[in-house]
N, C-alpha and C. Protein backbone atom coordinates (compact mmCIF):
# COMPACT_ATOMS: atom_id res chain seq x y z
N UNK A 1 -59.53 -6.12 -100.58
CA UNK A 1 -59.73 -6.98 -101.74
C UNK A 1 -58.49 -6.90 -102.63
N UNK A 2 -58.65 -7.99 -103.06
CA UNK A 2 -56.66 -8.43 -103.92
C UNK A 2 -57.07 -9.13 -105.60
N UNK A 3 -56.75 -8.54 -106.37
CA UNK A 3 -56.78 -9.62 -107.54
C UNK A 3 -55.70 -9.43 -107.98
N UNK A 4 -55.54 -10.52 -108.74
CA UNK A 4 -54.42 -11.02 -110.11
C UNK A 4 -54.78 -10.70 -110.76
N UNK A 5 -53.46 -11.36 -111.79
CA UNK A 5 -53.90 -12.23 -113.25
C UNK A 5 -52.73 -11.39 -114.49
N UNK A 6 -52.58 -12.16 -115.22
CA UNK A 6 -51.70 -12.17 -116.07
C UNK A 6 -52.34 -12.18 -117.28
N UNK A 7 -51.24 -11.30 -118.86
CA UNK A 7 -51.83 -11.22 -120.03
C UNK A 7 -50.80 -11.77 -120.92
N UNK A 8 -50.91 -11.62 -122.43
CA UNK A 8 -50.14 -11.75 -123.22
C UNK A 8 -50.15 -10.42 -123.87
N UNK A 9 -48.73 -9.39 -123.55
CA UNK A 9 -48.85 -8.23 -124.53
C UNK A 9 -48.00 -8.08 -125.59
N UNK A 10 -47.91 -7.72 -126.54
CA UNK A 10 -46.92 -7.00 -127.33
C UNK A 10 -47.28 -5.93 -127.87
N UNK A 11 -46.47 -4.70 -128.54
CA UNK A 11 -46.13 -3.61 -129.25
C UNK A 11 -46.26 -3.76 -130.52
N UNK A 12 -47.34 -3.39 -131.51
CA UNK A 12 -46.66 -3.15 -133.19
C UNK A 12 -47.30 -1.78 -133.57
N UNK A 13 -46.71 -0.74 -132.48
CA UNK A 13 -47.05 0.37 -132.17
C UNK A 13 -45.89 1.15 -132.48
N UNK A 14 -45.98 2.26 -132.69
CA UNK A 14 -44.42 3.24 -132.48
C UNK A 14 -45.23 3.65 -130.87
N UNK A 15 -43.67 3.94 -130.66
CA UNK A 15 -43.09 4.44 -129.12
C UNK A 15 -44.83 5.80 -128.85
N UNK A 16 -45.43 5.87 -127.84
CA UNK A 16 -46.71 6.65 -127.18
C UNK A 16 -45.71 8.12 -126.96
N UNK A 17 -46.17 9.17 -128.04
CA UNK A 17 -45.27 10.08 -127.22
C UNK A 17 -46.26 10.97 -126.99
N UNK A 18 -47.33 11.19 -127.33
CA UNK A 18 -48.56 11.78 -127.04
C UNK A 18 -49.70 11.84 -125.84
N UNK A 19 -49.46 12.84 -125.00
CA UNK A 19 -49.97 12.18 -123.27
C UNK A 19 -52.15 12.02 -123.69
N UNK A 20 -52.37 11.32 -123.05
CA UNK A 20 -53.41 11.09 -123.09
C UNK A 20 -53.85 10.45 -124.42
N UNK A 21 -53.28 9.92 -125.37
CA UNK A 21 -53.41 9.30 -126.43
C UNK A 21 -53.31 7.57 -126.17
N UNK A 22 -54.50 7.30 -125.71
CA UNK A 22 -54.48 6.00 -125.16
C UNK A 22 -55.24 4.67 -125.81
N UNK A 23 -55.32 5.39 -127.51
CA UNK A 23 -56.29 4.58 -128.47
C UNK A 23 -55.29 3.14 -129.14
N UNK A 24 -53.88 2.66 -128.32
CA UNK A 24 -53.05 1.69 -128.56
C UNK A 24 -52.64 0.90 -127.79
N UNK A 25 -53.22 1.15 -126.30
CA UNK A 25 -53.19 0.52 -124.75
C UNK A 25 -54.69 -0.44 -125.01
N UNK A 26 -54.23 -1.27 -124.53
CA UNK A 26 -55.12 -3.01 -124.37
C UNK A 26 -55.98 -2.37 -122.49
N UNK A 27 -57.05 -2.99 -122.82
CA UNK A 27 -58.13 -2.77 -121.69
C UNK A 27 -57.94 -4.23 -120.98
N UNK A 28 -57.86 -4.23 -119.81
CA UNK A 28 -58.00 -5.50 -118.73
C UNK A 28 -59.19 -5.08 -118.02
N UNK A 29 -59.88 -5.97 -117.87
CA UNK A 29 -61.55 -5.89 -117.03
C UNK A 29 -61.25 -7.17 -116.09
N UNK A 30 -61.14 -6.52 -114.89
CA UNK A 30 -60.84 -7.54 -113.46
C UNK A 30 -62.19 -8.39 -113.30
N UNK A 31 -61.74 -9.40 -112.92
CA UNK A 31 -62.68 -10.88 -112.65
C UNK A 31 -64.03 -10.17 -111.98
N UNK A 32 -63.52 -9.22 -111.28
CA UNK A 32 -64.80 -9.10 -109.98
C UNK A 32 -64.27 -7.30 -109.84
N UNK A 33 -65.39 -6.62 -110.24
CA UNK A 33 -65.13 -5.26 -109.98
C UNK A 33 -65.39 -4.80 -108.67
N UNK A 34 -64.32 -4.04 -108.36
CA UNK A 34 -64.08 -3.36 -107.13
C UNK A 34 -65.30 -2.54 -106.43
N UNK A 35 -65.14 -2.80 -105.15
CA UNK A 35 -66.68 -1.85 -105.08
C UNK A 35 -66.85 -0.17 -105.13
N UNK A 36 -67.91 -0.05 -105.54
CA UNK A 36 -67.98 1.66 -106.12
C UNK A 36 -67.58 2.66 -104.57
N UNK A 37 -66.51 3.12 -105.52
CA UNK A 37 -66.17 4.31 -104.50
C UNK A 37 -64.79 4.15 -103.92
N UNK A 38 -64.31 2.86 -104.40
CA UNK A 38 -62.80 2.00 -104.05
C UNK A 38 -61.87 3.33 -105.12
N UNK A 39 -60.80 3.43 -104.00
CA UNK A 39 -59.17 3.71 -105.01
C UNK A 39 -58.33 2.58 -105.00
N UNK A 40 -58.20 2.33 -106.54
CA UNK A 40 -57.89 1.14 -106.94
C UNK A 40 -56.47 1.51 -107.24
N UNK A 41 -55.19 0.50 -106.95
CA UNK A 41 -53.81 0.28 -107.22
C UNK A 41 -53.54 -0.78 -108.28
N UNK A 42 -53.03 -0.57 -109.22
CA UNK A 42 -52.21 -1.53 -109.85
C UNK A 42 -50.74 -1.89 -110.46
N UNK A 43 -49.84 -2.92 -110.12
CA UNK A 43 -48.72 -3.04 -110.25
C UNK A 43 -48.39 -4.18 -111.02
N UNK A 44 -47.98 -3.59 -112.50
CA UNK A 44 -47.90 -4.92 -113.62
C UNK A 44 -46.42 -4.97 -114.03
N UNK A 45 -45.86 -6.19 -114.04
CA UNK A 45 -44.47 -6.46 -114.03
C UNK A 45 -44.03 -7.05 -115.30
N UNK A 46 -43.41 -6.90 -116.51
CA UNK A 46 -42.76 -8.25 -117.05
C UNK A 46 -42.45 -9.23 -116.39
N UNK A 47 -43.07 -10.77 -117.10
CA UNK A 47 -42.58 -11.99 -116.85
C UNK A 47 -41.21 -12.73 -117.35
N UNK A 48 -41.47 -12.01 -118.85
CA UNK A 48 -40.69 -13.30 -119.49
C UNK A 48 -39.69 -12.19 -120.19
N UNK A 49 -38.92 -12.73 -120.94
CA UNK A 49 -37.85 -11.95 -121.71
C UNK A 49 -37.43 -12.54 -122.72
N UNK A 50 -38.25 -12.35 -123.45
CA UNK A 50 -38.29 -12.81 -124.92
C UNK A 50 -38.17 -11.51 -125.86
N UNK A 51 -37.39 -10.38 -125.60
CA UNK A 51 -37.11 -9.56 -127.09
C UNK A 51 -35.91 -9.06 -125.97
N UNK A 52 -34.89 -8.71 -127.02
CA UNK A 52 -33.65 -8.11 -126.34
C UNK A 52 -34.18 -6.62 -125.87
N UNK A 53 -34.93 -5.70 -125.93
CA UNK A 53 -35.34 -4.41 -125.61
C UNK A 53 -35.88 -4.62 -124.09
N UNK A 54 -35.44 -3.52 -123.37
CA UNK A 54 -36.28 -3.60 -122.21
C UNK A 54 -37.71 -2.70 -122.52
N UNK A 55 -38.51 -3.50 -122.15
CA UNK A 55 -40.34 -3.08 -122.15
C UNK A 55 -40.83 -2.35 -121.38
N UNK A 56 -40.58 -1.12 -121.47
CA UNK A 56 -41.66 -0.23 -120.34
C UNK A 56 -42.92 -0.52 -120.11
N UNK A 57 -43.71 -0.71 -118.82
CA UNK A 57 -45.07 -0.54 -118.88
C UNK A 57 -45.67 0.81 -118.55
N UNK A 58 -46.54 1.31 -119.38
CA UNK A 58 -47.62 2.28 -119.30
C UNK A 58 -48.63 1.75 -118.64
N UNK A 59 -49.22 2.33 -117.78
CA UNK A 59 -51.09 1.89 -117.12
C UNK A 59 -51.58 3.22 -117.60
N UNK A 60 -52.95 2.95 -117.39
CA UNK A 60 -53.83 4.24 -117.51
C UNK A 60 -54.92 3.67 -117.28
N UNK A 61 -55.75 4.79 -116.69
CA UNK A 61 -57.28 4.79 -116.40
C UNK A 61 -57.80 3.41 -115.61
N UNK A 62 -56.94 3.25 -114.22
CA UNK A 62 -57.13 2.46 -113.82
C UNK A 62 -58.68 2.96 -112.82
N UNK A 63 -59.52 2.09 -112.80
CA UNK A 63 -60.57 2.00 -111.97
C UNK A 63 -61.10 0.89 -111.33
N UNK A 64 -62.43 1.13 -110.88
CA UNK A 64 -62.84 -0.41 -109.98
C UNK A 64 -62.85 -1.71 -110.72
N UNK A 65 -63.00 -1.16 -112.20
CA UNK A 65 -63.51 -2.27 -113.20
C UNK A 65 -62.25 -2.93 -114.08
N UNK A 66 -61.29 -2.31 -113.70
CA UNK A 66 -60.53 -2.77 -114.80
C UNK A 66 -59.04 -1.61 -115.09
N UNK A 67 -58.07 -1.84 -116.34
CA UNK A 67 -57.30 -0.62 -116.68
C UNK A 67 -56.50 -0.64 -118.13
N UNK A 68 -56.01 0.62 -118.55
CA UNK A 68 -55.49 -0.52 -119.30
C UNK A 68 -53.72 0.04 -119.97
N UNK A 69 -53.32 -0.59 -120.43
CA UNK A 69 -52.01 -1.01 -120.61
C UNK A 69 -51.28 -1.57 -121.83
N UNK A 70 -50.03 -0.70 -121.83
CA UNK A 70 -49.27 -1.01 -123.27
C UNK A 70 -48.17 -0.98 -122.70
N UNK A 71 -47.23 -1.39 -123.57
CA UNK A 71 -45.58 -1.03 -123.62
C UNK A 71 -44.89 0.06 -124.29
N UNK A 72 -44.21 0.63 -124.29
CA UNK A 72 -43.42 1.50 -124.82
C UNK A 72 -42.34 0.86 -124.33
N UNK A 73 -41.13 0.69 -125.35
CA UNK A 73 -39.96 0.23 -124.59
C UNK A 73 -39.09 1.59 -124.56
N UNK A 74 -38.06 1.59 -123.40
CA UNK A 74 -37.64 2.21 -122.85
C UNK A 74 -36.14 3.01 -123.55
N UNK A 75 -35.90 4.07 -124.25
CA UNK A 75 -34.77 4.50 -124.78
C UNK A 75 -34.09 4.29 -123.83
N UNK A 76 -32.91 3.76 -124.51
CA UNK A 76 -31.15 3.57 -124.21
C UNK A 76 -30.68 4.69 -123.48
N UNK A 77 -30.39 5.86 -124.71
CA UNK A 77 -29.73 6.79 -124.47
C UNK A 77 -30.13 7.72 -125.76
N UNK A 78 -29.31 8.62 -125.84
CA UNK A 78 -30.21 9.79 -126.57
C UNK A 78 -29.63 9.25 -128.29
N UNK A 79 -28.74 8.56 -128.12
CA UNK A 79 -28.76 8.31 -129.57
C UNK A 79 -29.39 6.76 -130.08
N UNK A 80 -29.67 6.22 -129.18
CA UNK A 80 -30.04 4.97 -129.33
C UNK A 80 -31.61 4.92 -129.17
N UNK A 81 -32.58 5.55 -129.87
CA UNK A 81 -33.69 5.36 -129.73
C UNK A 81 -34.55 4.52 -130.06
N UNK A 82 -35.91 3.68 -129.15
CA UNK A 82 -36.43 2.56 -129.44
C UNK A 82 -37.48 3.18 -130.23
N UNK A 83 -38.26 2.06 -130.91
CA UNK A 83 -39.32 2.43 -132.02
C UNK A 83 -40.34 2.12 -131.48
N UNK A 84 -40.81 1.51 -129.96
CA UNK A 84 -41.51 1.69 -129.56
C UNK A 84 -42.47 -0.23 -129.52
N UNK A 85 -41.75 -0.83 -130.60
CA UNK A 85 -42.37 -2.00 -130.88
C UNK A 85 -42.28 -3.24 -130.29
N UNK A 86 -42.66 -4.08 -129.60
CA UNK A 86 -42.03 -5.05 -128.78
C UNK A 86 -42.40 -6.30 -128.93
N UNK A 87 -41.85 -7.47 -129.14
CA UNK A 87 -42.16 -8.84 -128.93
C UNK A 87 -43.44 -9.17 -127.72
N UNK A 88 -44.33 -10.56 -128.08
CA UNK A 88 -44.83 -10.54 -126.85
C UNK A 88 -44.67 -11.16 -125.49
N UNK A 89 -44.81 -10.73 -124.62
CA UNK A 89 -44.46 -11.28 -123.05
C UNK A 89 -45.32 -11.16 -122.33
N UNK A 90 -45.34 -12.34 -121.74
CA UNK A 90 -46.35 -12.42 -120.26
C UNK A 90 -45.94 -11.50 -119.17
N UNK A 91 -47.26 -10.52 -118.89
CA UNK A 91 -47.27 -9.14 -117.87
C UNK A 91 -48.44 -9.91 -116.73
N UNK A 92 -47.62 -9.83 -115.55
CA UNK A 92 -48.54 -10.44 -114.40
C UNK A 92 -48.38 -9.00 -113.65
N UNK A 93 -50.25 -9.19 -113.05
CA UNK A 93 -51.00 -7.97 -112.51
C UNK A 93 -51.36 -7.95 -111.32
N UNK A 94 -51.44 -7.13 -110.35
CA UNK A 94 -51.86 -7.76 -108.90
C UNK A 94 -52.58 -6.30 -108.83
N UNK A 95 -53.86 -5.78 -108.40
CA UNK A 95 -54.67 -5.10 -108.06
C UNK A 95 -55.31 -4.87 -106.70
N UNK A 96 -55.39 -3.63 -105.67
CA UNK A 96 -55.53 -3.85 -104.52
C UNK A 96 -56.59 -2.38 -104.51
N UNK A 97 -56.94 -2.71 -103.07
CA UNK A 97 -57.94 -0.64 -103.10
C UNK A 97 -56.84 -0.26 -102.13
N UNK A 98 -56.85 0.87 -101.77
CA UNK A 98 -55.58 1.11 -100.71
C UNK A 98 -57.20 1.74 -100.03
């Protein structure tokens, strides 16, 4: 089993530096949940490039039902640090069970 689908995300977050602190990541709930007992894959890409920063994607807590997902954009270099905040861009999703 295969799904899509695409969002609209942006950042008016500072940069996630806290592991498991996932109360600023957006929830996606797939069209059709996976069946119970599935290990679920997901691979979400930037579309568009609409802010000069490159956009990291974070996933988390991906399952049959859904996962979910923010940006952190990606530091430069050690003196050039991002704030974590990002314009919004279309993130297309493709979901599989392996």
């Amino acid at each position: 089993m295969i799904q899509t689908g695409s969002l609209q995300l942006s950042s008016n977050q500072p940069i996630e530096t806290q592991g498991g602190d996932t109360s600023t990541f957006t929830r996606v709930t797939f069209p059709t949940p996976f069946p119970a007992g599935s290990t679920v894959v997901v691979v979400a890409q930037t579309q568009t490039f609409n802010g000069p920063e490159t956009p990291g994607i974070r996933l988390h807590d991906v399952n049959r039902e859904g996962f979910l997902i923010r940006f952190n954009e990606l530091n430069l270099n050690a003196t050039t640090r991002s704030d974590g905040r990002h314009v919004t861009e279309t993130v297309g999703w493709i979901a599989s069970t392996v």
